[in-house]
Protein backbone atom coordinates (compact mmCIF):
# COMPACT_ATOMS: atom_id res chain seq x y z
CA UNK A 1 138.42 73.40 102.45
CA UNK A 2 140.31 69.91 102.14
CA UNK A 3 141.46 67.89 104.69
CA UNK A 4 143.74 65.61 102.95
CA UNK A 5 147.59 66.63 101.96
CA UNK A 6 147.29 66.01 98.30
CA UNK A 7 143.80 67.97 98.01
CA UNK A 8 145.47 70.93 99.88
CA UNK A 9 148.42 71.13 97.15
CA UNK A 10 146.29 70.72 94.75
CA UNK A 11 144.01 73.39 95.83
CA UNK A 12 146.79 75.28 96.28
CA UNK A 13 148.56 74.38 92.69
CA UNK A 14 145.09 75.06 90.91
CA UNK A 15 145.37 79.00 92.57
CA UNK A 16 149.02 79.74 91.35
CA UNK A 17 148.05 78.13 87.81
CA UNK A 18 144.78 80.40 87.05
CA UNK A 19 146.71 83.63 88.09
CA UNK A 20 149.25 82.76 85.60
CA UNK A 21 146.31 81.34 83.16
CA UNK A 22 144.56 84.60 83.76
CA UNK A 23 147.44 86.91 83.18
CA UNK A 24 149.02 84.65 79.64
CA UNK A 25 145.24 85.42 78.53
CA UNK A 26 144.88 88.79 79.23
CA UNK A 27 148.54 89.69 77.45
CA UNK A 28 147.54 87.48 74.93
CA UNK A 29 144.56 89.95 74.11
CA UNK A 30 145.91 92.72 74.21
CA UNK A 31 148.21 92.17 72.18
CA UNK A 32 145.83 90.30 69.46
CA UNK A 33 143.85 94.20 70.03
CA UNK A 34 147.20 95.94 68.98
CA UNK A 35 147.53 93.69 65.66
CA UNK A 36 143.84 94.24 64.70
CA UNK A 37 144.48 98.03 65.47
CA UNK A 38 147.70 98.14 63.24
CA UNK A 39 145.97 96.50 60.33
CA UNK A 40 142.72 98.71 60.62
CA UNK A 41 144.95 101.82 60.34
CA UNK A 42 147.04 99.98 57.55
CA UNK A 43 150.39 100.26 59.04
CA UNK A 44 152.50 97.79 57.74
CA UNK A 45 155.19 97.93 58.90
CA UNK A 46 154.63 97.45 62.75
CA UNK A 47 151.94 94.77 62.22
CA UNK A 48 154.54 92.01 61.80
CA UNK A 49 156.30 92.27 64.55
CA UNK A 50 153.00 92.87 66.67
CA UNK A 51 151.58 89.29 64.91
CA UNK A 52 154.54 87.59 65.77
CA UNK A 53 154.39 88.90 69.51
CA UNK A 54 150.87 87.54 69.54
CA UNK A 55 151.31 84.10 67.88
């Protein structure tokens, strides 16, 4: 563990940022899966509003 102030924020700020890190990237997956699934099954019409969700 640090000893100095600015380690311990930093420590801290580096815990908070790869929760939210690891939470944008899982949403981002799944909904890059849901795209891939709409244009597998061909339906047109929801795949643009899933791409754009996922850009």
């Amino acid at each position: 563990m640090a000893n100095i102030k600015s380690a311990k924020k930093r420590a801290k700020q580096t815990v908070v940022r790869n929760a939210r890190n690891n939470s944008q990237r899982s949403m981002l997956r799944t909904a890059v899966k849901k795209v891939l699934k709409a244009l597998n099954s061909n339906d047109a019409p929801r795949t643009r509003p899933l791409a754009t969700r996922a850009a």
